[in-house]
C-alpha atoms as a PDB file:
ATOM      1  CA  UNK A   1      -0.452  -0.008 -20.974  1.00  0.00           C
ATOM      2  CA  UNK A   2      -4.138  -1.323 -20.027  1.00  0.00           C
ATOM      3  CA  UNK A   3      -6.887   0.934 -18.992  1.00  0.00           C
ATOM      4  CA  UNK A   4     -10.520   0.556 -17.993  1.00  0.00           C
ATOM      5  CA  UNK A   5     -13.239   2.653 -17.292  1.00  0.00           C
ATOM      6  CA  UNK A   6     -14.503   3.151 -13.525  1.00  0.00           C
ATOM      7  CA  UNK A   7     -17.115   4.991 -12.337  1.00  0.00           C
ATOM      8  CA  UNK A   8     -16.546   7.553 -15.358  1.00  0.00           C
ATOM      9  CA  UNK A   9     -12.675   7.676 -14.510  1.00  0.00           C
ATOM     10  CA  UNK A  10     -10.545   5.974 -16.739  1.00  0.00           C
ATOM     11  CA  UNK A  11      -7.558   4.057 -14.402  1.00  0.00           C
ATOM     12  CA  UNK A  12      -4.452   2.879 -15.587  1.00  0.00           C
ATOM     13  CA  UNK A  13      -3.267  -0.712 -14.173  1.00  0.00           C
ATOM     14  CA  UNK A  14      -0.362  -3.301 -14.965  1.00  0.00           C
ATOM     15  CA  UNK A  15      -1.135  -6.649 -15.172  1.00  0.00           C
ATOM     16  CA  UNK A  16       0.951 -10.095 -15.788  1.00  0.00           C
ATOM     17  CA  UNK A  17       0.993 -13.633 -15.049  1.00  0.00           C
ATOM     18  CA  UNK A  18      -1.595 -15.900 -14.094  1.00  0.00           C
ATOM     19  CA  UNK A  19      -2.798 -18.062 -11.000  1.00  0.00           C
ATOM     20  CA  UNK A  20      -4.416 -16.245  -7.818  1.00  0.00           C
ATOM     21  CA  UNK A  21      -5.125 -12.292  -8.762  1.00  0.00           C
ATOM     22  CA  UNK A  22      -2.983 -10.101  -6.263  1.00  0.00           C
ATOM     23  CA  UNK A  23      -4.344  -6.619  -6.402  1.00  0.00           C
ATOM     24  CA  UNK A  24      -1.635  -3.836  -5.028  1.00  0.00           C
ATOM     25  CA  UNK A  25      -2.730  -0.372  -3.622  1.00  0.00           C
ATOM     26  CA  UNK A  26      -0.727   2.791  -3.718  1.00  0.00           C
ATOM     27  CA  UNK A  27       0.244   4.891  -1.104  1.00  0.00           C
ATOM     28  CA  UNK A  28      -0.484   8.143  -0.566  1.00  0.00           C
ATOM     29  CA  UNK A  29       2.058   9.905  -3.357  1.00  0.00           C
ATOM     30  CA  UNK A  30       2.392   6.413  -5.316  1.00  0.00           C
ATOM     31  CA  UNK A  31       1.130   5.196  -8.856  1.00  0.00           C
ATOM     32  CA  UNK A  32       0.918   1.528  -9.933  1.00  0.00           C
ATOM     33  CA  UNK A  33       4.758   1.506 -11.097  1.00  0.00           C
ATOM     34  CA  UNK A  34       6.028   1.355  -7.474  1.00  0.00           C
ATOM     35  CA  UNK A  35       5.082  -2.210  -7.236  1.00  0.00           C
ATOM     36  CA  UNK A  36       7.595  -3.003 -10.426  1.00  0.00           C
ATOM     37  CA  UNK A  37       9.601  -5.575  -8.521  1.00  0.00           C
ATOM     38  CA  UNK A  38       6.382  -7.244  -7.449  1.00  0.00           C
ATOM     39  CA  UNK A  39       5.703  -7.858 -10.980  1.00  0.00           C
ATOM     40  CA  UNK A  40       8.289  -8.860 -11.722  1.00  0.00           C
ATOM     41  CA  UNK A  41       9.185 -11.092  -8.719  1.00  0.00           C
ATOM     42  CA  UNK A  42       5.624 -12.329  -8.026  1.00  0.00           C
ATOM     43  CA  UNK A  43       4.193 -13.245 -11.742  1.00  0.00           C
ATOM     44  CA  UNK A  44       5.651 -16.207 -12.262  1.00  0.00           C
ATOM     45  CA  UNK A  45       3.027 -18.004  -9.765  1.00  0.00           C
ATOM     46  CA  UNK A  46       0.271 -15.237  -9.293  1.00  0.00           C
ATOM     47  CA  UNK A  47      -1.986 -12.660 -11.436  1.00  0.00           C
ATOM     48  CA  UNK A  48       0.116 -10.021 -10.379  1.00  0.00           C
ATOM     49  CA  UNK A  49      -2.018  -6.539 -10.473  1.00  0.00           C
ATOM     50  CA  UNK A  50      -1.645  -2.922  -9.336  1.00  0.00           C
ATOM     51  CA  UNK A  51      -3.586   0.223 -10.539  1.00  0.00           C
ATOM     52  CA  UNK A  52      -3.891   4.111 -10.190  1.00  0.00           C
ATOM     53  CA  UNK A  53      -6.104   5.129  -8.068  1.00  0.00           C
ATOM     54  CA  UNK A  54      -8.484   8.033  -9.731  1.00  0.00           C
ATOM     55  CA  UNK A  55     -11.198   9.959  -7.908  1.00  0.00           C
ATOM     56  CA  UNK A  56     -12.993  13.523  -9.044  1.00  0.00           C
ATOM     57  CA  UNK A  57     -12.142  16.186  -7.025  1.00  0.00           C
ATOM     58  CA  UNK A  58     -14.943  18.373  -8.271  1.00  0.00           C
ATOM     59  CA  UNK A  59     -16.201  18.386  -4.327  1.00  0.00           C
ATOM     60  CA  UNK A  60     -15.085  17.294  -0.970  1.00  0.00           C
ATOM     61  CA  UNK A  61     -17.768  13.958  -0.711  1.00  0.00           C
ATOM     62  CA  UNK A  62     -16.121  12.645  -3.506  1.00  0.00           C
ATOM     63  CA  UNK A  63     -12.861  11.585  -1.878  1.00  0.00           C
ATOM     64  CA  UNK A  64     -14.087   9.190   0.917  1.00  0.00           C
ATOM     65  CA  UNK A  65     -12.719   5.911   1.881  1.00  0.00           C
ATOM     66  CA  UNK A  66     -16.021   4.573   1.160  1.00  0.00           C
ATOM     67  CA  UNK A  67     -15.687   4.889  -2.910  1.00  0.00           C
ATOM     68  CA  UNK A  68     -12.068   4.571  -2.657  1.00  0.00           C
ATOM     69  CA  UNK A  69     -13.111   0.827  -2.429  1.00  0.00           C
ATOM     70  CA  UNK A  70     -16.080   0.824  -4.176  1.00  0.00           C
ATOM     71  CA  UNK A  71     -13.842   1.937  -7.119  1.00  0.00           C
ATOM     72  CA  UNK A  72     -11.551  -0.770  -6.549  1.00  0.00           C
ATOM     73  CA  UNK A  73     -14.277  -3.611  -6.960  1.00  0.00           C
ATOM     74  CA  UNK A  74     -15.775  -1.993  -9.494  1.00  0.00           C
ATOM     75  CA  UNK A  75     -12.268  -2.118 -11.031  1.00  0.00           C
ATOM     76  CA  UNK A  76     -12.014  -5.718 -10.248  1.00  0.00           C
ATOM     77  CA  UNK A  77     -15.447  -5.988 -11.995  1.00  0.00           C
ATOM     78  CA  UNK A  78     -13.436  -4.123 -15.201  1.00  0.00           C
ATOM     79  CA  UNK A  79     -10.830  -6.639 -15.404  1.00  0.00           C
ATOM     80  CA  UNK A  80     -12.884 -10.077 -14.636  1.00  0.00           C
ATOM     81  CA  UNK A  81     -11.769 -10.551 -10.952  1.00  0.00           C
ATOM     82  CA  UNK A  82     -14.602 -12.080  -8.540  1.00  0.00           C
ATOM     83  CA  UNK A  83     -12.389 -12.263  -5.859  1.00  0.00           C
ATOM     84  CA  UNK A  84      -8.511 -11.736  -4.837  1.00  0.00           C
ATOM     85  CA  UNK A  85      -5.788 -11.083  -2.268  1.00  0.00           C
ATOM     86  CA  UNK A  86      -5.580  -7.197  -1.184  1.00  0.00           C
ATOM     87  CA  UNK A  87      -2.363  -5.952  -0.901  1.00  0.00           C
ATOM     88  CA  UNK A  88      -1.979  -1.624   0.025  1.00  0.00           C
ATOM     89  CA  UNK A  89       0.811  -0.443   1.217  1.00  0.00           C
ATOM     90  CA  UNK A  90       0.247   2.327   3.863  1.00  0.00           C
ATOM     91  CA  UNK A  91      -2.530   4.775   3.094  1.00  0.00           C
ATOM     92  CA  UNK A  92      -3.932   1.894   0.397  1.00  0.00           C
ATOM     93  CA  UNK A  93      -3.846  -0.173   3.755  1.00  0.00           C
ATOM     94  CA  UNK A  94      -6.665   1.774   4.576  1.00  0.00           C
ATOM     95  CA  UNK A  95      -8.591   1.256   1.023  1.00  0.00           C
ATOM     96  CA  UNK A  96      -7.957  -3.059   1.584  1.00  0.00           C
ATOM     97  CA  UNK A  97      -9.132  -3.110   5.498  1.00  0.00           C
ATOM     98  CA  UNK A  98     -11.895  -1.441   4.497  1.00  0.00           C
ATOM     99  CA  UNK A  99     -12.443  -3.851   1.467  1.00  0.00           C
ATOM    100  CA  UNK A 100     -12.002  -6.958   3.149  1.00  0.00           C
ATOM    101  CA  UNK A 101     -14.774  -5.516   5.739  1.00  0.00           C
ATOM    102  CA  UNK A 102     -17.628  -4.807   3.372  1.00  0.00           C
ATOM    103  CA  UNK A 103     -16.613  -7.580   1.016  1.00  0.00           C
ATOM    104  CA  UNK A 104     -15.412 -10.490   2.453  1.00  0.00           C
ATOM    105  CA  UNK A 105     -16.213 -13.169   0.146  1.00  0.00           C
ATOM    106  CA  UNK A 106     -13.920 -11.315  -2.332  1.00  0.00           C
ATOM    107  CA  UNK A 107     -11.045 -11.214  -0.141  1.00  0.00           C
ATOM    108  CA  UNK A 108      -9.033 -14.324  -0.819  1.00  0.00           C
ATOM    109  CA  UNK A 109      -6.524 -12.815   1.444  1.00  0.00           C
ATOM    110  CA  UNK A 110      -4.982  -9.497   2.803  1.00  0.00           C
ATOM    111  CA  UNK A 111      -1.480  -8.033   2.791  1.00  0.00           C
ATOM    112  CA  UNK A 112      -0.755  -4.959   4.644  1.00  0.00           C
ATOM    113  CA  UNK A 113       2.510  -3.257   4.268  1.00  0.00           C
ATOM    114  CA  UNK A 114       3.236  -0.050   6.693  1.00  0.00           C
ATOM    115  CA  UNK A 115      -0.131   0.275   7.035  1.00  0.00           C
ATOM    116  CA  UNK A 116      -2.220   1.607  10.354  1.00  0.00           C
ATOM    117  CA  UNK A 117      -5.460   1.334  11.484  1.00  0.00           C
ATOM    118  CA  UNK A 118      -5.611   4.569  12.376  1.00  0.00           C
ATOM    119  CA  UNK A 119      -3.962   7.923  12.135  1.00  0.00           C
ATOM    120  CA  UNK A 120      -4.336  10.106  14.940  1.00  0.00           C
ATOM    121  CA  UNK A 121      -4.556  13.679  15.529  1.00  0.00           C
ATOM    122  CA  UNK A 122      -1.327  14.900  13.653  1.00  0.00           C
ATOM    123  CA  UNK A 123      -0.192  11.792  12.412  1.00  0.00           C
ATOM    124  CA  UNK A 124      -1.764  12.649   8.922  1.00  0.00           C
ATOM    125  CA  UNK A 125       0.014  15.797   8.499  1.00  0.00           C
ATOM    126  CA  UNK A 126       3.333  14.328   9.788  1.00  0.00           C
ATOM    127  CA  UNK A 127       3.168  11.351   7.489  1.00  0.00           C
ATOM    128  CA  UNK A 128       2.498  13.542   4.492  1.00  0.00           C
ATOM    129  CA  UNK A 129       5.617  15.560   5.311  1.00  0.00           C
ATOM    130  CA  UNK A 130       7.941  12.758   6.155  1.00  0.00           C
ATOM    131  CA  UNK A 131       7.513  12.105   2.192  1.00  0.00           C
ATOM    132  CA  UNK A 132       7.175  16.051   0.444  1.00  0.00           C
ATOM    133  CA  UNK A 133       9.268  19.022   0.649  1.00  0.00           C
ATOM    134  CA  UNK A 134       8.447  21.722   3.854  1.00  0.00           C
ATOM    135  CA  UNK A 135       5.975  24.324   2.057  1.00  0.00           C
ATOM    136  CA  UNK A 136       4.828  22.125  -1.103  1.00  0.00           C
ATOM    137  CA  UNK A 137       3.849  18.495  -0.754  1.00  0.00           C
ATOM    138  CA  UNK A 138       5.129  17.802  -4.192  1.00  0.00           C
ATOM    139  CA  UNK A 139       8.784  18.603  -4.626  1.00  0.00           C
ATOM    140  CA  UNK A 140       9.993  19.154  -7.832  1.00  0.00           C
ATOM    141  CA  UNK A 141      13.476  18.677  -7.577  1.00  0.00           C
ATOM    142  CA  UNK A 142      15.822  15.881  -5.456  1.00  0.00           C
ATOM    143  CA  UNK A 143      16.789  18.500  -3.056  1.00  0.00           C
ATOM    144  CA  UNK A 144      18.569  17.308  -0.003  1.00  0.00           C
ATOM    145  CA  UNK A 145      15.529  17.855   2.398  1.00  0.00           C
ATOM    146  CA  UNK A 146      13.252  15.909   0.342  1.00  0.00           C
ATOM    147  CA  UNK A 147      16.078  13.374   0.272  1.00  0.00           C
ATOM    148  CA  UNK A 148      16.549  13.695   4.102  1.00  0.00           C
ATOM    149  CA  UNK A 149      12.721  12.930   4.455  1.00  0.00           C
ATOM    150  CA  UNK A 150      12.524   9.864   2.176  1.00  0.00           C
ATOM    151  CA  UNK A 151      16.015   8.414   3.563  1.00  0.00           C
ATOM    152  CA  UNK A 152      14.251   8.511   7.374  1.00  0.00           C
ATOM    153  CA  UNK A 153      11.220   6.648   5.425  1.00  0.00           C
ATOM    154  CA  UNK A 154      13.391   4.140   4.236  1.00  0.00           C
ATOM    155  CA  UNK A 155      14.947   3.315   7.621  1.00  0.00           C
ATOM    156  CA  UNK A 156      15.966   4.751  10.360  1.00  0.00           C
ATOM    157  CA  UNK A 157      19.819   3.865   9.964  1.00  0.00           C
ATOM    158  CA  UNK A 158      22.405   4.740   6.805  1.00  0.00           C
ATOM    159  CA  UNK A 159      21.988   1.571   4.493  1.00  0.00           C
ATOM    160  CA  UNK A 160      25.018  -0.691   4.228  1.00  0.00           C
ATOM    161  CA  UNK A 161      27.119   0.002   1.088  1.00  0.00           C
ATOM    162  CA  UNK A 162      26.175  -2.836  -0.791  1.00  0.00           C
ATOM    163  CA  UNK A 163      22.178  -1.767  -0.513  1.00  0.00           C
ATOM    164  CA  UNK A 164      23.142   1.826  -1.507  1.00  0.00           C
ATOM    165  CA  UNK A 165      22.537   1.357  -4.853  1.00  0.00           C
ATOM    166  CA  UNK A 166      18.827   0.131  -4.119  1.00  0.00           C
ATOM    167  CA  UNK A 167      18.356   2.698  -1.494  1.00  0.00           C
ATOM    168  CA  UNK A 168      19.272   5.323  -3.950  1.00  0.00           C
ATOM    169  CA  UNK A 169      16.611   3.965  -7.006  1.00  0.00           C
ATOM    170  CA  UNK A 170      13.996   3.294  -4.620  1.00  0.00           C
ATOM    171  CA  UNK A 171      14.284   6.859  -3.879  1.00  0.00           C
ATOM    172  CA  UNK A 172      14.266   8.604  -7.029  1.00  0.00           C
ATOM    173  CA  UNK A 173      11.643   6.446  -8.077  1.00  0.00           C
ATOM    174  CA  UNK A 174       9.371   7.541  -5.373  1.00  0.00           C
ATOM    175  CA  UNK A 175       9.921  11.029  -5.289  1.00  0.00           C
ATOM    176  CA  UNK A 176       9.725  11.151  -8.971  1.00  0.00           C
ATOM    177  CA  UNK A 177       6.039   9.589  -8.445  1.00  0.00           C
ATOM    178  CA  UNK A 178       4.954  12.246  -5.651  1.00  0.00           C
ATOM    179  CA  UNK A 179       5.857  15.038  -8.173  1.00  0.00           C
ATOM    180  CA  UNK A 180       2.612  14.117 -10.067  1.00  0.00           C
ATOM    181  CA  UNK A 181       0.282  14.049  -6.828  1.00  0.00           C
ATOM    182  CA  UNK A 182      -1.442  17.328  -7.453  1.00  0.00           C
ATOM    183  CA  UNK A 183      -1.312  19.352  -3.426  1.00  0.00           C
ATOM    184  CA  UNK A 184      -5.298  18.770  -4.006  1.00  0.00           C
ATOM    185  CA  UNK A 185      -5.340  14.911  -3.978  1.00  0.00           C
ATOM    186  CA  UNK A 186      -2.888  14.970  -1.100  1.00  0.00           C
ATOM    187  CA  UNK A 187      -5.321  17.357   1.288  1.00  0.00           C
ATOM    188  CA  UNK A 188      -7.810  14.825   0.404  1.00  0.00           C
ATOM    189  CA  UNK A 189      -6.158  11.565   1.213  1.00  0.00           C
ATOM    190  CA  UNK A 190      -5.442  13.581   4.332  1.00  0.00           C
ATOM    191  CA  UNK A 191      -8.964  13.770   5.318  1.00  0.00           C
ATOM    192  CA  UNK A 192      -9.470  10.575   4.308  1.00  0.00           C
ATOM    193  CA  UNK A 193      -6.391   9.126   7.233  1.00  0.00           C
ATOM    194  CA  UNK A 194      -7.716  11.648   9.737  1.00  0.00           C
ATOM    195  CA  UNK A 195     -11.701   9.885   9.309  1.00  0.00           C
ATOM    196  CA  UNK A 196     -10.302   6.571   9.492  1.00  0.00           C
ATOM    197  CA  UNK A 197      -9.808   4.228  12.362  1.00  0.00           C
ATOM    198  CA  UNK A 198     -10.150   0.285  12.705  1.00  0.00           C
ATOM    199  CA  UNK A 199      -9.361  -0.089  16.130  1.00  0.00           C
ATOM    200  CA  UNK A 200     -13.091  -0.751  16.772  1.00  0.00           C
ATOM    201  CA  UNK A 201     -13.563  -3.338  13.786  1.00  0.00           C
ATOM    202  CA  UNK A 202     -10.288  -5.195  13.247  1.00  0.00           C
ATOM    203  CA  UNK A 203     -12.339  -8.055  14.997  1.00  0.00           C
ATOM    204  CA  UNK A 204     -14.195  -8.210  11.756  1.00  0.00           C
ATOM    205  CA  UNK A 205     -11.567  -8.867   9.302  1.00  0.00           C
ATOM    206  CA  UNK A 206     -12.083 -12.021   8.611  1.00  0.00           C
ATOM    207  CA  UNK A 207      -9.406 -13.323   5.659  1.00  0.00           C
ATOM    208  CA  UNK A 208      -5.979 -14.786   6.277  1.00  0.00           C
ATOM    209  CA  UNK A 209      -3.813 -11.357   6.920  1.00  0.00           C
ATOM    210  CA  UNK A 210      -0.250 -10.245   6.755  1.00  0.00           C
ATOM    211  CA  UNK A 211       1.255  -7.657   8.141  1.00  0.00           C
ATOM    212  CA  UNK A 212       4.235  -6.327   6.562  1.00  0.00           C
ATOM    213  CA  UNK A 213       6.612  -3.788   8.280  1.00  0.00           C
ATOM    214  CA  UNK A 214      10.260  -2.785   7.793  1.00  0.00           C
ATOM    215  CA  UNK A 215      12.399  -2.829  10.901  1.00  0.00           C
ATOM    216  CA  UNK A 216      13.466   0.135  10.314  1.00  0.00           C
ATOM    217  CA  UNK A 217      10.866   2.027   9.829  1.00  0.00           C
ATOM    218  CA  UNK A 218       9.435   4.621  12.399  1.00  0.00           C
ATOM    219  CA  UNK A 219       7.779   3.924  15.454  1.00  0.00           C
ATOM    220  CA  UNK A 220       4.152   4.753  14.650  1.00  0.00           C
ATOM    221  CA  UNK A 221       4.295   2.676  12.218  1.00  0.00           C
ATOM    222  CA  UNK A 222       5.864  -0.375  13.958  1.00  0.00           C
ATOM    223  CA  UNK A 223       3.011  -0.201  16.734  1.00  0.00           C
ATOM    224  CA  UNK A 224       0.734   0.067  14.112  1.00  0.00           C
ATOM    225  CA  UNK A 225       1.425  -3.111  12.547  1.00  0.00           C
ATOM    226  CA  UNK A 226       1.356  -4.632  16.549  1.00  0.00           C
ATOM    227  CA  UNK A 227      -2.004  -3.183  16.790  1.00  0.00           C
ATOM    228  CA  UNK A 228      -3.305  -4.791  13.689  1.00  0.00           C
ATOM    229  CA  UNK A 229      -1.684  -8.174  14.480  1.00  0.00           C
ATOM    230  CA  UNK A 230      -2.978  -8.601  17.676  1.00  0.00           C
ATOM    231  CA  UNK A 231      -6.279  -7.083  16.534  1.00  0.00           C
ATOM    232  CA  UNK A 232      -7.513  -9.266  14.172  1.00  0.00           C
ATOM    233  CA  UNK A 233      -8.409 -12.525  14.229  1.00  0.00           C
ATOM    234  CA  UNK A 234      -6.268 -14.430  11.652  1.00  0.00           C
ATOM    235  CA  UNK A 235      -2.929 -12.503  11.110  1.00  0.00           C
ATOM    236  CA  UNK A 236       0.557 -12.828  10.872  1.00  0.00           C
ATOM    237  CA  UNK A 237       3.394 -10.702  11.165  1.00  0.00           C
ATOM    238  CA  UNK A 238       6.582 -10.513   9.112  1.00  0.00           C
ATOM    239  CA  UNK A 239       9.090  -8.017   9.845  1.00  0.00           C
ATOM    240  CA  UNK A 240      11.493  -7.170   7.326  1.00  0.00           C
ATOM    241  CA  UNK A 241      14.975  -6.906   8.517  1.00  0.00           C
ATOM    242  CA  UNK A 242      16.992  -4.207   7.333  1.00  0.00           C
ATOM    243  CA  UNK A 243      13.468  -2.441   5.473  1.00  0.00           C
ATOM    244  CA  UNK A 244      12.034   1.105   6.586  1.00  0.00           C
ATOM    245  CA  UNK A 245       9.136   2.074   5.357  1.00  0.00           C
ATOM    246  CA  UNK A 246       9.223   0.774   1.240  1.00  0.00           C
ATOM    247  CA  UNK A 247      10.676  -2.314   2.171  1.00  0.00           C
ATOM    248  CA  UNK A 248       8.325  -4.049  -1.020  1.00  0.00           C
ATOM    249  CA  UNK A 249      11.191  -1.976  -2.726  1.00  0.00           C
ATOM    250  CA  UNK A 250      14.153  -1.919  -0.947  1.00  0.00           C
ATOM    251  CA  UNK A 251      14.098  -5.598   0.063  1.00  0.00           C
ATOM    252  CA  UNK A 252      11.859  -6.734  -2.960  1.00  0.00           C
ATOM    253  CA  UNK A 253      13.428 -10.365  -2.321  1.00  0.00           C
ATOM    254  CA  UNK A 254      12.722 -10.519   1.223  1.00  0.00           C
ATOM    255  CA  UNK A 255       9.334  -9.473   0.877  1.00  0.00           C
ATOM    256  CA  UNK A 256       8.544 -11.385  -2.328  1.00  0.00           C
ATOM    257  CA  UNK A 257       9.616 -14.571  -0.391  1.00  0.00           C
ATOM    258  CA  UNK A 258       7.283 -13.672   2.983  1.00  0.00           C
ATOM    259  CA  UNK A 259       4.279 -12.787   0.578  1.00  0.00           C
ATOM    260  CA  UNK A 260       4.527 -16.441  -0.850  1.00  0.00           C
ATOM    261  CA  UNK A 261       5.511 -18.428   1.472  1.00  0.00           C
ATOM    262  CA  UNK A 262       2.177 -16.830   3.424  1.00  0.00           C
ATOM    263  CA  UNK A 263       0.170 -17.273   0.450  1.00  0.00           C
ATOM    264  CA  UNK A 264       1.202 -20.687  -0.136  1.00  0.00           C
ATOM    265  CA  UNK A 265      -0.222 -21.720   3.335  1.00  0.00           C
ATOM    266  CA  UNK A 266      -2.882 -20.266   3.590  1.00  0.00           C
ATOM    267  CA  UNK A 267      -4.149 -20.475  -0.039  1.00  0.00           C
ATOM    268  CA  UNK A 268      -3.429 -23.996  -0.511  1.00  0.00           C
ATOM    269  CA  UNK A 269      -6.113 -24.539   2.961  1.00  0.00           C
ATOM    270  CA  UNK A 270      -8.983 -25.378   1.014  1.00  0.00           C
ATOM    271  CA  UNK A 271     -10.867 -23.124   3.503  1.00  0.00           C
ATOM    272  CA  UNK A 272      -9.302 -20.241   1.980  1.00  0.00           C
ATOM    273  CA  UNK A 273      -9.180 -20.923  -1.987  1.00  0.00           C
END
């Protein structure tokens, strides 16, 4: 598995295929391997990318949205990449906004999936709990109320039978991933969502965007990806029917197709490439 050295933190990344970099961002209790069917699905026609992302802890000011993203270009730095499309899926919605703001000749394009431009008052706390166990943020075991919460994440309605077996991996797969979050690094990325808000620059995102949400997801985020749609000046909405929350997992076709198809248009405008 690769690994490069940023900002004295070594992060781990998975990289394949060649053509246009995409660069995927975590969410909040997610490592690089959530994006598996991405990489697979995507690398045939793009430099398919995602990473870990690694901050100290040693005090508060050094978990701040700011050098969240200066560690990501410093990581595209690491790997050769000048400029790419920005892909983070909720919280690492945050991290690519913010990107595509302070660098916007390195933003070929940006995806956002679930993501929000900003969190409100409680909405932090809530979001954080919809995904962890009541009392701990990182569950250890599949217990049915973690299970409850990640279900209502995935969609609002019970999944037909023949998605079940999906629904089920997608699951495990992220729970098994928020048992490594230490309760530290979640408080922080809290703070982080509770400082942020784009309502006031969203004007100033300038690259081709798309905004990804799952139909089933909950109503904050739906709204959210409204707000960002209309907010911005070049976007484009693409609601995934049938998707909550992870639908980059749970409808990896679906969303594989809207990323290229979106990527094909705009990226083939000589404006954008």
């Amino acid at each position: 598995m690769p690994r490069t050295q940023v900002n004295n933190l070594i992060v781990d990344y998975t990289e394949t295929g060649i053509g246009v970099p995409i660069i995927f961002i975590p969410g909040i209790t997610e490592f690089k391997e959530a994006f598996t069917f991405q990489i697979m699905g995507l690398q045939d026609k793009y430099r398919v990318i995602s990473y870990d992302i690694r901050r100290g802890l040693k005090r508060s000011g050094d978990y701040t949205l700011e050098l969240l993203v200066e560690d990501l270009r410093k990581f595209m730095k690491a790997i050769g990449i000048d400029s790419a499309v920005i892909c983070g899926h909720s919280f690492g919605g945050l991290i690519a906004m913010q990107f595509a703001i302070q660098y916007p000749e390195e933003t070929k394009a940006l995806i956002l999936i679930s993501a929000f431009p900003v969190a409100g008052e409680e909405s932090a706390e809530r979001f954080s709990g919809w995904i962890s166990s009541a009392g701990h943020p990182l569950h250890t075991s599949l217990g049915a109320k973690f299970k409850l919460h990640m279900a209502r994440l995935f969609g609002k309605n019970r999944p037909h039978a023949v998605n079940m077996e999906h629904q089920v991996a997608a699951v495990k797969a992220v729970a098994h991933q928020a048992e490594k979050v230490p309760g530290i690094t979640i408080n922080q990325r809290q703070r982080v969502m509770k400082k942020a808000d784009f309502r006031n620059s969203l004007s100033e995102i300038v690259a081709p965007t798309l905004v990804i949400a799952g139909a089933n997801d909950r109503a904050f985020f739906l709204s959210s990806a409204q707000q960002l749609y209309q907010g911005m000046p070049d976007a484009s909405l693409e609601v995934i029917e049938g998707g909550g929350h992870f639908c980059f997992l749970t409808r990896h076709d679906q969303f594989n197709l809207a990323v290229d198809d979106f990527l094909m248009d705009r990226l083939a405008n000589p404006h954008y490439s």
